[in-house]
Protein backbone atom coordinates (compact mmCIF):
# COMPACT_ATOMS: atom_id res chain seq x y z
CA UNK A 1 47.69 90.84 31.62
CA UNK A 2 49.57 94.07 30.54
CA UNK A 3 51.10 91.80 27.62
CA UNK A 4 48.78 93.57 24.94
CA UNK A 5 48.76 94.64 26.80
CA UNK A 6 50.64 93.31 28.80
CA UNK A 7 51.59 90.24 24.78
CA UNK A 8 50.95 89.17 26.23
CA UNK A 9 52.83 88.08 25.07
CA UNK A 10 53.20 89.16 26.32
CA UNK A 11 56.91 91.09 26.47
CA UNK A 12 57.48 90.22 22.93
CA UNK A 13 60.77 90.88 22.26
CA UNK A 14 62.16 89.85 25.20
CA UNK A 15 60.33 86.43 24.69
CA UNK A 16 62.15 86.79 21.16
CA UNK A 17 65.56 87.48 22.53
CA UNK A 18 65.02 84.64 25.16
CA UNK A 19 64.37 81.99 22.48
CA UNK A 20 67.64 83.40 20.41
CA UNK A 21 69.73 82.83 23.60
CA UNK A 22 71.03 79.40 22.32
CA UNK A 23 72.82 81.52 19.54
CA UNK A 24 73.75 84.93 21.25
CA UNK A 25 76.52 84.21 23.78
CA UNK A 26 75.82 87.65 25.43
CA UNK A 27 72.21 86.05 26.23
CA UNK A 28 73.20 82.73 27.05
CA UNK A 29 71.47 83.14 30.82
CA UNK A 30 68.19 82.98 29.07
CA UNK A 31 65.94 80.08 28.82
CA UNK A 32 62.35 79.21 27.13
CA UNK A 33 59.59 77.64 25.93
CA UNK A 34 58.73 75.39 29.36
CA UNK A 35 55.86 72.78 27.91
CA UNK A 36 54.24 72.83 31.62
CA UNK A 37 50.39 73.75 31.60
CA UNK A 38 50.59 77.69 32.42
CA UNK A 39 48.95 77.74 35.76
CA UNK A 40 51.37 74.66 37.00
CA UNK A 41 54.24 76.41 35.98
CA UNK A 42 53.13 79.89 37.66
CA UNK A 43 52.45 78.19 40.56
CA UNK A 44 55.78 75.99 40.44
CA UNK A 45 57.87 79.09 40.24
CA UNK A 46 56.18 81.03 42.96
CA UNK A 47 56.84 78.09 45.54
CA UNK A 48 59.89 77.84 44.60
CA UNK A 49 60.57 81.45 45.62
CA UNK A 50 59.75 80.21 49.16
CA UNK A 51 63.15 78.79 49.67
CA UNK A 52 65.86 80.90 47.88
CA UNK A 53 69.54 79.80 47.83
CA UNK A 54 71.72 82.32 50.19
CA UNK A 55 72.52 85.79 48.97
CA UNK A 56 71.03 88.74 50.83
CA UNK A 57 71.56 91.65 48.23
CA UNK A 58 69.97 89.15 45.49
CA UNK A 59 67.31 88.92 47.60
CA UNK A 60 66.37 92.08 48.67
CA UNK A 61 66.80 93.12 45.21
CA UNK A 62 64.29 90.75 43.92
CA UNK A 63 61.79 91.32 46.85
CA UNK A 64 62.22 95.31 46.31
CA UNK A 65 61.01 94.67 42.57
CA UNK A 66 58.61 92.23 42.71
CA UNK A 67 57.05 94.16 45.56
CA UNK A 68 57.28 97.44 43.78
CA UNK A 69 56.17 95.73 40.15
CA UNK A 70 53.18 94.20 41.42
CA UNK A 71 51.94 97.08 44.02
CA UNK A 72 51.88 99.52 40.71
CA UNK A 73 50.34 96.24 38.45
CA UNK A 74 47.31 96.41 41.47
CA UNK A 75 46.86 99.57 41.64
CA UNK A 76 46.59 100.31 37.90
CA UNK A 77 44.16 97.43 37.08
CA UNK A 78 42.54 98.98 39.92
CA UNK A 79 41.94 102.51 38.35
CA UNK A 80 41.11 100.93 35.26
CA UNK A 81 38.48 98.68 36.51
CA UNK A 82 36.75 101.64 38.73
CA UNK A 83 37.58 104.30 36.16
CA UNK A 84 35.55 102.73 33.55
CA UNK A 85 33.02 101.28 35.84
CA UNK A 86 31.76 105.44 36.17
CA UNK A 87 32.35 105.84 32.04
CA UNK A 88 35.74 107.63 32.75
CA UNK A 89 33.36 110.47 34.61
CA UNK A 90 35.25 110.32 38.22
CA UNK A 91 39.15 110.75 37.96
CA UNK A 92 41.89 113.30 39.22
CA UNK A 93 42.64 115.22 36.10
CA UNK A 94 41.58 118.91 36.03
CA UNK A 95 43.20 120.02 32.84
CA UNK A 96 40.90 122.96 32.13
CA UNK A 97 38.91 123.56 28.55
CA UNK A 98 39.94 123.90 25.55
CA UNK A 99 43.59 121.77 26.80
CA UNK A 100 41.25 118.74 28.17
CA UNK A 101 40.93 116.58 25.00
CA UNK A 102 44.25 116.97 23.83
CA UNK A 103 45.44 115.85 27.19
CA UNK A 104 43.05 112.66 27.16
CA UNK A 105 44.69 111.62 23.60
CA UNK A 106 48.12 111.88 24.90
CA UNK A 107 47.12 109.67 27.94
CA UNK A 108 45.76 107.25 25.84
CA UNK A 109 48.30 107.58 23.09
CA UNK A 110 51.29 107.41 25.50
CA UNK A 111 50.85 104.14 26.35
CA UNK A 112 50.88 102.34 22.93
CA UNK A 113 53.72 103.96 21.66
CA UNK A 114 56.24 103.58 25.08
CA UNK A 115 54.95 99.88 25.23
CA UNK A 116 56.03 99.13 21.86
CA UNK A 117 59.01 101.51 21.80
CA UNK A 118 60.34 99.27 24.97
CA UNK A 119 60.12 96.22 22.60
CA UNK A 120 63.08 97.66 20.81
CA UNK A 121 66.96 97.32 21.15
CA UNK A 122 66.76 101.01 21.68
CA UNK A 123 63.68 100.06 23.84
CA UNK A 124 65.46 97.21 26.02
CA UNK A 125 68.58 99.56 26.55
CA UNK A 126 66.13 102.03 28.55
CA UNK A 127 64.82 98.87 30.28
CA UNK A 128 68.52 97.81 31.69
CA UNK A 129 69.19 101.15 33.23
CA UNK A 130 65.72 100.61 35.71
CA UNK A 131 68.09 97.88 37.47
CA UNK A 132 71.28 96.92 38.96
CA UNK A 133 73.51 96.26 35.61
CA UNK A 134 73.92 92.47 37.23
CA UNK A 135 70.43 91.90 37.34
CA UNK A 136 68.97 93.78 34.47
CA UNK A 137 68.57 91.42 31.97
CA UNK A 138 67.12 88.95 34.93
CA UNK A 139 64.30 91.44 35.78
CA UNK A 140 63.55 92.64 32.08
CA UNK A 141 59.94 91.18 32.26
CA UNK A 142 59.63 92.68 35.85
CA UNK A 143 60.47 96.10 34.32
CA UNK A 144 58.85 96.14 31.96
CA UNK A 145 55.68 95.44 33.52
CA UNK A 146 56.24 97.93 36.03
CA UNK A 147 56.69 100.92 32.99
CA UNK A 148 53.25 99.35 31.78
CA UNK A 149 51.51 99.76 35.24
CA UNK A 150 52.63 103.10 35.41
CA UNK A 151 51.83 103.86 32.41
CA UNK A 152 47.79 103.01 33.08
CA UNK A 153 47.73 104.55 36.01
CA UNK A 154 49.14 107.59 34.75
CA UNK A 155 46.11 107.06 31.96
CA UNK A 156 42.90 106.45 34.39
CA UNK A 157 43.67 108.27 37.32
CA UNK A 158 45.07 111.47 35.08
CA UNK A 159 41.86 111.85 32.69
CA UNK A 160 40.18 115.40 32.90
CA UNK A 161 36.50 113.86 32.82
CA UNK A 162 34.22 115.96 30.03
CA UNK A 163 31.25 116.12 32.36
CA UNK A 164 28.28 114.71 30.38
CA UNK A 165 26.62 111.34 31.51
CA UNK A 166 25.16 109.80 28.04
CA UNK A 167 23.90 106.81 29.70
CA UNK A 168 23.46 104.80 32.85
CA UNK A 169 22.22 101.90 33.67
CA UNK A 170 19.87 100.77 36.34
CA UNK A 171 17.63 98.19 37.41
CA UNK A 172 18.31 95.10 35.23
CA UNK A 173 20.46 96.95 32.35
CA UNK A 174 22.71 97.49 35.35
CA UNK A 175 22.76 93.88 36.48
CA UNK A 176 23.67 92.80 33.00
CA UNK A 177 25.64 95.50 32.38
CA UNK A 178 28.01 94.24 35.39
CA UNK A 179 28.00 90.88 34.71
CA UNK A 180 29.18 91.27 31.56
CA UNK A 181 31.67 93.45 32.58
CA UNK A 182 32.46 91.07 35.24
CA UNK A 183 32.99 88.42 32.61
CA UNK A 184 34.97 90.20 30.22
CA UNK A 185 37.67 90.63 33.39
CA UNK A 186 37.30 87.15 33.83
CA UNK A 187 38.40 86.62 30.27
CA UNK A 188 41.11 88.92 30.38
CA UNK A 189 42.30 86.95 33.63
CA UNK A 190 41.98 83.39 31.80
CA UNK A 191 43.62 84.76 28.62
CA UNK A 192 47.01 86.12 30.94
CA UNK A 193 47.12 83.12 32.59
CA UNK A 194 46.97 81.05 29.27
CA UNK A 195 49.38 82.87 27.84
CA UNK A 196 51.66 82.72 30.72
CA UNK A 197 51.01 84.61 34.35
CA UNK A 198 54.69 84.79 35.58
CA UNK A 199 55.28 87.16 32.18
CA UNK A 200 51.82 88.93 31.69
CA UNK A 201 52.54 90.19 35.44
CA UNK A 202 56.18 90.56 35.93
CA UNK A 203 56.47 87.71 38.15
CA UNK A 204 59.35 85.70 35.99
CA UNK A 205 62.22 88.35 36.07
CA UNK A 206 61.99 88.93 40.09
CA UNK A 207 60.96 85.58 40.98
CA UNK A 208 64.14 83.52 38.77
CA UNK A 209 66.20 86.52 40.56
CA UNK A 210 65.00 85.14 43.66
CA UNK A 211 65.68 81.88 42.85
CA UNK A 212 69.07 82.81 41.32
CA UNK A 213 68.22 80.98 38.05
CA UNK A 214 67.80 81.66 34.51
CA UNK A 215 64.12 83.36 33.45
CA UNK A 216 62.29 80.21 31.48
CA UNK A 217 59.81 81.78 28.93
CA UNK A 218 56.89 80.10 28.16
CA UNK A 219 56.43 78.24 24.84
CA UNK A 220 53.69 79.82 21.99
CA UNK A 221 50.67 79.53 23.76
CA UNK A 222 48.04 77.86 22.03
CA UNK A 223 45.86 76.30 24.93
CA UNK A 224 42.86 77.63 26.75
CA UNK A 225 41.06 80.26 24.98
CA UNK A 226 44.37 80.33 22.57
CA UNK A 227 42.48 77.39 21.05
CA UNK A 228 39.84 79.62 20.12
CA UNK A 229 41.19 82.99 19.04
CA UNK A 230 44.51 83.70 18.69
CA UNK A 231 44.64 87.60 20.04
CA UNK A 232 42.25 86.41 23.55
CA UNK A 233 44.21 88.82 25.86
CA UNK A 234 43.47 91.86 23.37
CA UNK A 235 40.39 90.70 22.83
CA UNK A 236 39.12 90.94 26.64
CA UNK A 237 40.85 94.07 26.74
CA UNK A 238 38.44 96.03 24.54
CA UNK A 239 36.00 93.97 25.09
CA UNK A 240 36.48 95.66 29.19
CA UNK A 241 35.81 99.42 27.56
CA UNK A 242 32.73 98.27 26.00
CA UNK A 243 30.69 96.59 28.38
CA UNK A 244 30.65 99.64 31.26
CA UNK A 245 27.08 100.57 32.95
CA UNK A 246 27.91 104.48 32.64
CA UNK A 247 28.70 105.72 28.65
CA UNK A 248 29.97 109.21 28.40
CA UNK A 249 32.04 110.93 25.67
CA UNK A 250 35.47 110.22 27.62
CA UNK A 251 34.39 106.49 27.43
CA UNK A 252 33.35 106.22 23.82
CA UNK A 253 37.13 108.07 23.29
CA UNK A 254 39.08 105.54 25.60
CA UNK A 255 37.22 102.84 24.03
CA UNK A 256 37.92 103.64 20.58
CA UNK A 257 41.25 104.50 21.12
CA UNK A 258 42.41 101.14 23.21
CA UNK A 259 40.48 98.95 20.71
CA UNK A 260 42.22 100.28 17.30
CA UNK A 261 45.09 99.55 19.41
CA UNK A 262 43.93 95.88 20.47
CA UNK A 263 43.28 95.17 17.21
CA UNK A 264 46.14 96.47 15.54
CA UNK A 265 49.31 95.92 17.82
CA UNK A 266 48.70 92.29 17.30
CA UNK A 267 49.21 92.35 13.81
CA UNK A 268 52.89 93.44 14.31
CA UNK A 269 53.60 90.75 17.17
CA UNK A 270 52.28 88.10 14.42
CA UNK A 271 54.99 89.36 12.18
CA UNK A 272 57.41 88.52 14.74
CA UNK A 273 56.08 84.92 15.62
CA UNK A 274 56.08 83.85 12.16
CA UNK A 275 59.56 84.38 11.70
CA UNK A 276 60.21 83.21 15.14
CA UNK A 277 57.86 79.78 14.91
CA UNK A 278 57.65 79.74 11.25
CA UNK A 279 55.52 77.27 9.71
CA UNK A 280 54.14 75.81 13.03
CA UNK A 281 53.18 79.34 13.71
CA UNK A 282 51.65 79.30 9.83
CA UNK A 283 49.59 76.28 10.45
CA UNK A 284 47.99 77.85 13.81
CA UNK A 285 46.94 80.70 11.87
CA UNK A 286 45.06 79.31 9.08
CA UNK A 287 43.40 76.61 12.19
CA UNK A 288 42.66 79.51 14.63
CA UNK A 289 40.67 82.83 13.84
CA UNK A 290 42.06 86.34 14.67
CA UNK A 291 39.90 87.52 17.46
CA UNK A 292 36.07 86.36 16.58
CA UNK A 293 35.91 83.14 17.41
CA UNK A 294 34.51 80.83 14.58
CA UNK A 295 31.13 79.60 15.20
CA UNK A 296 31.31 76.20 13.00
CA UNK A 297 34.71 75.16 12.99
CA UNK A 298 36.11 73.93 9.56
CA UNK A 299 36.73 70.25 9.05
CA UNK A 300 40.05 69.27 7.18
C-alpha cells in the first residue's frame, strides 16, 4: 500500500536489484517474478511462516521486525484515514502562526523526497544499517516500509491544523461522502494486493527471514485493476484526499500536494520498468491507460 506509495511497486529499486540478482553475484540470495495470483502467493508465504526451520536469533529477528513494521504500517494508515476523515482539522501539531504552513509543506514534502531518496544506492546503503548486516538485504522491503510508515505518521498526526471548516457534510452529502471514501480505501486495498501484498506492506523481507529463504518478488503486475490503469495504487491514493466529508484549507493543501506527487512519481518508476521489461513493458503501455481508465477500449 505504501508502494506509491508504498510502488507499489512498490519498493522499486529493490524489485530492480532483485530481478538483476541472476547477474550480480553479491545479490545472488535474491529471487523474483513468482507467476502465482497475488493473493495466493501472500497467503502461501504467510502460512508458511507458521512452521519456520530452527534458528532462534533468525527468528526473533524476523518476529521483532515484522511486528515492529506492521504495528507502525497500522497505525499510520490509521492517522491517515481519521486525519482526513475531519479535513486535516484534528491533529497534534501546535506549531504556532506565521511557522504553521511552512511546517505543513515540510510534512508533506518529507515524505516524497526520503521515499524516493531510499530507492537509491545511496538510498539502500541507509536501508542496510536499520538491520543486522546478515539480514539486511533479507529485510530491505520490511525496512523500507517501516521508514514509509513513519514517515505518514510523522505527516498526519504532526499537522498544525489552520482552524477554518470550509465545508461539512451532513445528512445524505455525508452518506455519500463516506461511501465514497469508503470505496476509494477499498481501491487502494485491491490495487496493493494486485500489485503484490507481501511487498506493498513489508511482509516479504521478515516473513522469507522467517522462513530462512530467499525474498521472491513478484512479477510486473498487470492483473486486477492493473488491467485497467496502470498507476491503480496512486490512483486510490489521491483519489483518498479528495473524497473527505470535512474540506478545510489544510485538506485542499495535503490534497494537492500528495496528488502532484501520485501523478508524477510514477512517471519516473515507468522509466525504470521499461528498461527493466522492455518491450513487454512497451506493449502494456500503449494497451493500458495511465491512471483514467478508458471508457471504450480500442480494438486492434
Amino acid at each position: 500500500m505504501f508502494g506509491p506509495i508504498l510502488d507499489g511497486r512498490p519498493v522499486a529499486r529493490l524489485w530492480h536489484i532483485a530481478c538483476l540478482s541472476c547477474n550480480a553475484p553479491h545479490l545472488k540470495h535474491l529471487q523474483c517474478m513468482d507467476p502465482q495470483p497475488p493473493l495466493m502467493r501472500f497467503i502461501k508465504l504467510a502460512l508458511s511462516t507458521l512452521r519456520p526451520p530452527p534458528g532462534p536469533t533468525r527468528i526473533a529477528t524476523a518476529l521483532a521486525y515484522g511486528v515492529a513494521c506492521h504495528l507502525l504500517f497500522a497505525l499510520a494508515v490509521l492517522s491517515m484515514i481519521v486525519a482526513m476523515f475531519f479535513g486535516m482539522s484534528m491533529s497534534f501539531g501546535r506549531v504556532p502562526e506565521p511557522y504553521a504552513m511552512l511546517a505543513n509543506a515540510v510534512l508533506i514534502l518529507q515524505f516524497p523526497i526520503v521515499h524516493s531518496l531510499l530507492l537509491t544506492p545511496k538510498g539502500g546503503r541507509i536501508l542496510a544499517r536499520l538491520a543486522p548486516s546478515r539480514t539486511a538485504k533479507t529485510l530491505s522491503t520490511t525496512t523500507y516500509a517501516t521508514v514509509a510508515s513513519v514517515q505518514l505518521l510523522a505527516l498526519f498526526t504532526l499537522w498544525t491544523p489552520s482552524g477554518p471548516i470550509w465545508w461539512e457534510a451532513s445528512g445524505s452529502a455525508f452518506v455519500v461522502t463516506c461511501v465514497l471514501y469508503g470505496l476509494s480505501w477499498v481501491l487502494l486495498l485491491w490495487a496493493s494486493i494486485d500489485a503484490g501484498a507481501e511487498v506493498q506492506s513489508g511482509a516479504l523481507g521478515w516473513m522469507s527471514l522467517m522462513q530462512n529463504i530467499s525474498p521472491v518478488f513478484p512479477d510486473m503486475p498487470t492483473r486486477g485493476l492493473f488491467r485497467i490503469i496502470r498507476q491503480p495504487i496512486y490512483a486510490a491514493f489521491a483519489l483518498t484526499t479528495w473524497t473527505v466529508p470535512v474540506w478545510t484549507p489544510d485538506q485542499l493543501f495535503l490534497a494537492i500536494g500528495l496528488t502532484s506527487y501520485c501523478v508524477i512519481a510514477p512517471l519516473l518508476k515507468e522509466r525504470r520498468f521499461s528498461k527493466r521489461y522492455g518491450d513487454r513493458f512497451t506493449h502494456y503501455r500503449k494497451k493500458v491507460p495511465y491512471m483514467i481508465p478508458r471508457i471504450f477500449r480500442k480494438h486492434s
